[in-house]
C-alpha atoms as a PDB file:
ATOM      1  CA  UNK A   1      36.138   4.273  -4.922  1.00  0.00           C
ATOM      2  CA  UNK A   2      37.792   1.086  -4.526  1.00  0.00           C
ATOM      3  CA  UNK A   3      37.203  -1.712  -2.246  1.00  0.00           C
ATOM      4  CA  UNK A   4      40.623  -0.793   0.186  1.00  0.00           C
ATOM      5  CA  UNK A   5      38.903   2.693   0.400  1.00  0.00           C
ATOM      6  CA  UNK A   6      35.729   1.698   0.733  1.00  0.00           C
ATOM      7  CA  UNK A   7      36.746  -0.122   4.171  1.00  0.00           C
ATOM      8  CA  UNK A   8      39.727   2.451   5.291  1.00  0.00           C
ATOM      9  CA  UNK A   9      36.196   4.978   5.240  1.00  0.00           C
ATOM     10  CA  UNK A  10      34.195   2.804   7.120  1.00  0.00           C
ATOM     11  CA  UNK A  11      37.292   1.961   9.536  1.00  0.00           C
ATOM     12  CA  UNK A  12      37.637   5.421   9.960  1.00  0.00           C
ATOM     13  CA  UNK A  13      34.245   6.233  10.779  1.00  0.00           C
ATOM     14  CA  UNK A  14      34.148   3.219  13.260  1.00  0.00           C
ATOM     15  CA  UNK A  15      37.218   4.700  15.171  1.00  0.00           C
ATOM     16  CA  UNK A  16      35.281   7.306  16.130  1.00  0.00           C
ATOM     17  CA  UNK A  17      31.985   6.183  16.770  1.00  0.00           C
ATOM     18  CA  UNK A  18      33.340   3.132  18.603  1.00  0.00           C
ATOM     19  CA  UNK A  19      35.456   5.941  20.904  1.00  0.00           C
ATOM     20  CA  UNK A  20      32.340   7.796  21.725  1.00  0.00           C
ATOM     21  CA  UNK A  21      30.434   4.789  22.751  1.00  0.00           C
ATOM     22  CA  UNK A  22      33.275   3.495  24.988  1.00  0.00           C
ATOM     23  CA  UNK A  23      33.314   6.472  26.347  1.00  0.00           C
ATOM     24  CA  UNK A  24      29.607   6.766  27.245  1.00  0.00           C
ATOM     25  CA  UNK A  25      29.531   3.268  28.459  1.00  0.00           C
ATOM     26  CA  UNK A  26      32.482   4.398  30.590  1.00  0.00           C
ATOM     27  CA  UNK A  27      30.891   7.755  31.656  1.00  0.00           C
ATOM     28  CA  UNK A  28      27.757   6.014  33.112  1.00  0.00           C
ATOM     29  CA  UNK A  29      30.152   3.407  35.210  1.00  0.00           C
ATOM     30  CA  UNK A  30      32.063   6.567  37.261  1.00  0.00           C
ATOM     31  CA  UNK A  31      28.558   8.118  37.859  1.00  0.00           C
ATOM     32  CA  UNK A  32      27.834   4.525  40.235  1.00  0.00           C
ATOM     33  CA  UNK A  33      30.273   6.343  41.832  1.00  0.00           C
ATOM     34  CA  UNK A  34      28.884   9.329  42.338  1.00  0.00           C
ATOM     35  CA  UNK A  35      31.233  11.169  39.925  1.00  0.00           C
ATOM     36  CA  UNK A  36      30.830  12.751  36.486  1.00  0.00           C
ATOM     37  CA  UNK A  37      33.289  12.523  33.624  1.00  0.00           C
ATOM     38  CA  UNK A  38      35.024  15.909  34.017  1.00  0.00           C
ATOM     39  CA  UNK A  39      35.886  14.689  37.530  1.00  0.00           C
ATOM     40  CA  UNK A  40      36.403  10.701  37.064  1.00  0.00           C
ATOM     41  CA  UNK A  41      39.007  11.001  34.109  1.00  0.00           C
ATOM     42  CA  UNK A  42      41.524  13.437  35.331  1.00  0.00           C
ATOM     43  CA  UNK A  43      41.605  11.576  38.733  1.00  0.00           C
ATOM     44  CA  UNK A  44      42.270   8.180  37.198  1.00  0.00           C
ATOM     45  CA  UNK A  45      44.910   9.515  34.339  1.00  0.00           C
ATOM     46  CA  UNK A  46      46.529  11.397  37.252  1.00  0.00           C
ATOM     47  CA  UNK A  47      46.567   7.844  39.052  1.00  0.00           C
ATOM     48  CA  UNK A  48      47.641   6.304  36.068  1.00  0.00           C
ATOM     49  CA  UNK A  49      50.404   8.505  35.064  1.00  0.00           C
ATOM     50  CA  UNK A  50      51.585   8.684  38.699  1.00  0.00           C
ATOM     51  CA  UNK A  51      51.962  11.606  41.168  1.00  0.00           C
ATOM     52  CA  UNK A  52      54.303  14.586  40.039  1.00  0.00           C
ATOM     53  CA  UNK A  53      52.220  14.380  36.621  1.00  0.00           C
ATOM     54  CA  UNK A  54      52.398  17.792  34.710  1.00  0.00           C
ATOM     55  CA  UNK A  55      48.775  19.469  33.642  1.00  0.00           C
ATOM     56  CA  UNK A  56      50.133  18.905  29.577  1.00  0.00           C
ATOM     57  CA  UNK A  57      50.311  15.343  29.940  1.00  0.00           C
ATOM     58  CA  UNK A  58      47.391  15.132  32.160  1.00  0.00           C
ATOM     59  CA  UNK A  59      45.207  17.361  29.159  1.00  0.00           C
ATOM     60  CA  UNK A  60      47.090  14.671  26.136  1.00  0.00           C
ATOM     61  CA  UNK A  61      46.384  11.617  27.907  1.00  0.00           C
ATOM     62  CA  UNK A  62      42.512  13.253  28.293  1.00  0.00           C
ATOM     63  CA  UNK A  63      42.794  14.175  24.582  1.00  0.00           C
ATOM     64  CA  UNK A  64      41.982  18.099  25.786  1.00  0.00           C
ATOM     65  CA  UNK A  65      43.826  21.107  25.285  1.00  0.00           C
ATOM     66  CA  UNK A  66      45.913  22.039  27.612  1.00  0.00           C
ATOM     67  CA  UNK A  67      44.540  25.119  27.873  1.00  0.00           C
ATOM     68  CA  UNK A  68      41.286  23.171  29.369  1.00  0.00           C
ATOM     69  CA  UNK A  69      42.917  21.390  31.508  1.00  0.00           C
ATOM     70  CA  UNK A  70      43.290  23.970  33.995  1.00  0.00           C
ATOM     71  CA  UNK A  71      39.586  23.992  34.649  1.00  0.00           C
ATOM     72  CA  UNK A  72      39.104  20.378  34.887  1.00  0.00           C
ATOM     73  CA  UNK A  73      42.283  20.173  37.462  1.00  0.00           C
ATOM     74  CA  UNK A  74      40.573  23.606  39.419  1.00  0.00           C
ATOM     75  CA  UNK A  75      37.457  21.477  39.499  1.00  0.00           C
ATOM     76  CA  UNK A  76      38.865  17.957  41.223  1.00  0.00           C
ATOM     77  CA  UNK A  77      41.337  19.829  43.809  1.00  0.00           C
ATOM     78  CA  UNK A  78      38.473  21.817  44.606  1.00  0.00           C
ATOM     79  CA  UNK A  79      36.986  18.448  45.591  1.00  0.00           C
ATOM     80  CA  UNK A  80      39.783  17.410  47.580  1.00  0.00           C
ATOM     81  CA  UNK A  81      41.080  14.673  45.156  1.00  0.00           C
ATOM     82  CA  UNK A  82      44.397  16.676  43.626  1.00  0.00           C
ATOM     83  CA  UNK A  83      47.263  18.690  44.837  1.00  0.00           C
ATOM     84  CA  UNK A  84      49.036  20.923  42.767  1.00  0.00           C
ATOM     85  CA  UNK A  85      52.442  21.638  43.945  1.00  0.00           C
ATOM     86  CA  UNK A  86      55.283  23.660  42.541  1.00  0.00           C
ATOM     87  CA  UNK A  87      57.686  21.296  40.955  1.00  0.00           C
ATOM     88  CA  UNK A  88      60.944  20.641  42.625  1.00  0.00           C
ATOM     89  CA  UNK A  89      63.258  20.716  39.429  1.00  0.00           C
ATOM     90  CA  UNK A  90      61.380  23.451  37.936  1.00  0.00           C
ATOM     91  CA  UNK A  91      59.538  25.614  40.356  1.00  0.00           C
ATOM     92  CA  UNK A  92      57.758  27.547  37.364  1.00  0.00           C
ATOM     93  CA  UNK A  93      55.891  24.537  36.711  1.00  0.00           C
ATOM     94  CA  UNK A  94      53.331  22.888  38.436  1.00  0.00           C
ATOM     95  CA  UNK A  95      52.672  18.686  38.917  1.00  0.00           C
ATOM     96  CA  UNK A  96      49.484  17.097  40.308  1.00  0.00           C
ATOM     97  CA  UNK A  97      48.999  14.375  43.154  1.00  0.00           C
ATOM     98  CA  UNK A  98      46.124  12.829  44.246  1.00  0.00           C
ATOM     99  CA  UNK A  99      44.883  12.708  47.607  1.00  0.00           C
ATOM    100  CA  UNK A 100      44.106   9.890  49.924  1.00  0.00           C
ATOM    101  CA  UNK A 101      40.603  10.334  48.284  1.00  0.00           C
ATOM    102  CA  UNK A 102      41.796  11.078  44.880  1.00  0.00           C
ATOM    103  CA  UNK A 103      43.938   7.674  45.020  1.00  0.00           C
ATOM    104  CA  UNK A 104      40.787   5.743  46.456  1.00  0.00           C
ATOM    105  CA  UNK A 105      38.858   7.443  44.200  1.00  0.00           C
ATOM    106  CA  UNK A 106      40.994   6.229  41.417  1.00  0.00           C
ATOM    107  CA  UNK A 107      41.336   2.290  42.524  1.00  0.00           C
ATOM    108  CA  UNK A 108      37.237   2.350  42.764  1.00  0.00           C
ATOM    109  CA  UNK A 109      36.601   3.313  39.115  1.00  0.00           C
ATOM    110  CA  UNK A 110      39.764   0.995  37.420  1.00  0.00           C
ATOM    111  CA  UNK A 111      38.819  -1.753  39.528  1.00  0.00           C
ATOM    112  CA  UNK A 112      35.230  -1.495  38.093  1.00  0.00           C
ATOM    113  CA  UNK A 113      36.866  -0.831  34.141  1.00  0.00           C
ATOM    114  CA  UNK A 114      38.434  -4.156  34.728  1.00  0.00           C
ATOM    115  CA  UNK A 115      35.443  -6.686  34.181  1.00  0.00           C
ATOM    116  CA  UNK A 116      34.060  -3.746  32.048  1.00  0.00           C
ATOM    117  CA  UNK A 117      36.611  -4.192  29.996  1.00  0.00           C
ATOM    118  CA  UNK A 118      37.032  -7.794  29.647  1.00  0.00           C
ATOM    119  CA  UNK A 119      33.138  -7.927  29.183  1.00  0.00           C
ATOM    120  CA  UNK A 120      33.103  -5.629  26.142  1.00  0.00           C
ATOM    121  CA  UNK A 121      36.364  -8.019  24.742  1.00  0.00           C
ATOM    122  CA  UNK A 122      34.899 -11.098  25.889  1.00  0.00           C
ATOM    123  CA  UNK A 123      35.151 -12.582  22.286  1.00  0.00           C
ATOM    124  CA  UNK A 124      38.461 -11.507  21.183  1.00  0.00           C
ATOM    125  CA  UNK A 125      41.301 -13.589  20.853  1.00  0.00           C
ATOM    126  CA  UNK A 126      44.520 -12.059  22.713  1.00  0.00           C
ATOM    127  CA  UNK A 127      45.681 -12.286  19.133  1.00  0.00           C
ATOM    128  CA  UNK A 128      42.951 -10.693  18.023  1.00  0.00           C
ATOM    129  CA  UNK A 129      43.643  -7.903  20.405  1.00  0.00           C
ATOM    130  CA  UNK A 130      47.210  -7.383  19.917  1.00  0.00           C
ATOM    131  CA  UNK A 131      46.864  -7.242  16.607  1.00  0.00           C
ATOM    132  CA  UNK A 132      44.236  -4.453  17.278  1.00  0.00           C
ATOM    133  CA  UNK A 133      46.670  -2.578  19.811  1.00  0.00           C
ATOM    134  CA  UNK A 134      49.235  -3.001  16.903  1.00  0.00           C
ATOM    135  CA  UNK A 135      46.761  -1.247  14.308  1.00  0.00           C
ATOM    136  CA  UNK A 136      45.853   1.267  16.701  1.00  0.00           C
ATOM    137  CA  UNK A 137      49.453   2.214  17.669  1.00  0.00           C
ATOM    138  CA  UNK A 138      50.598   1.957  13.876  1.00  0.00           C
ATOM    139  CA  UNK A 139      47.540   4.683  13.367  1.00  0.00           C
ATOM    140  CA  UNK A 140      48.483   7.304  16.222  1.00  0.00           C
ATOM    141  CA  UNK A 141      52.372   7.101  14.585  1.00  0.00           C
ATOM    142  CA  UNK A 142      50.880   7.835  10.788  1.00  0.00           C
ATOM    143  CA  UNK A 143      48.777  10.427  12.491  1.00  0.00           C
ATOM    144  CA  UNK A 144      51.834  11.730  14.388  1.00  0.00           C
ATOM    145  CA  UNK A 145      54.304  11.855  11.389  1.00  0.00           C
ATOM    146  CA  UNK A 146      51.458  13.617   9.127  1.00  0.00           C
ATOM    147  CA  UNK A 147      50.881  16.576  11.724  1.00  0.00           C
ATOM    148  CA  UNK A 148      54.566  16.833  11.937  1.00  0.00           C
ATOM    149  CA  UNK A 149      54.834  16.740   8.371  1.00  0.00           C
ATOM    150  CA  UNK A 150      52.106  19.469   7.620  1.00  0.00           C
ATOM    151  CA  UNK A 151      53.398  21.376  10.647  1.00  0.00           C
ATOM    152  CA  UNK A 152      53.771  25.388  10.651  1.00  0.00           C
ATOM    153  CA  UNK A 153      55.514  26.503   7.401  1.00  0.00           C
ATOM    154  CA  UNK A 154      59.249  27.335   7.951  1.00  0.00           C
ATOM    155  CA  UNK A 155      59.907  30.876   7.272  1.00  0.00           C
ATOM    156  CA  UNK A 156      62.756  30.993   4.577  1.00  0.00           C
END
């Protein structure tokens, strides 16, 4: 193996052990809160996305399947963070809001991901970390154009 693919393995295998420990981290800072994962997330991507979000970008920006989604949105209206409500221009589908609680809710965790966050990148560079954002979005396009690329087989 050469030295390029030596380091695009280990890169590789840092991506996702470097998620998963974020994401722990994370996971124990909405439990101060009194909330676990499956409830924290959805309320702050619905926050982040803004109200009138639809479950299928509320389940990508999670990195579920939409099909799980539905359970995880059940779960938070049930605590009185979300709405669902019938979508004015399409009243098949359905977009999520949060709640007075939902939106406090919401504020509480990303204000405590902000010094969080700049703790864990306390010795980056903003170069450093644009350049990192670069490489990361240059990734999830390769990624994107591959799956398109190796997509379902067109019938001829």
């Amino acid at each position: 193996m050469d030295k390029i693919d030596k380091q695009l393995a280990t890169l590789t295998m840092a991506l996702g052990r470097t998620a998963r420990a974020y994401k722990s981290a994370a996971d124990t800072l909405t439990a101060d809160f009194g909330l676990s994962q499956a409830t924290a997330w959805p309320v702050v991507m619905i926050g982040r996305l803004g109200d009138g979000a639809r479950p299928g970008a509320v389940a990508d920006a999670l990195g579920i399947e939409p099909s799980s989604v539905v359970r995880v949105i059940d779960r938070v209206i049930e605590l009185g963070l979300v709405e669902r409500r019938e979508d004015a221009s399409d009243r098949r589908a359905k977009s999520l809001y949060l709640t007075a609680s939902g939106r406090q809710c919401a504020d509480r965790v990303e204000a405590a991901l902000i010094p969080f966050r700049r703790a864990l990148f306390a010795g980056s560079s903003q170069d450093d970390i644009e350049a990192c954002l670069r490489t990361l979005e240059g990734l999830q396009a390769a990624i994107e154009q591959l799956a398109r690329e190796s997509g379902p087989a067109s019938s001829s």
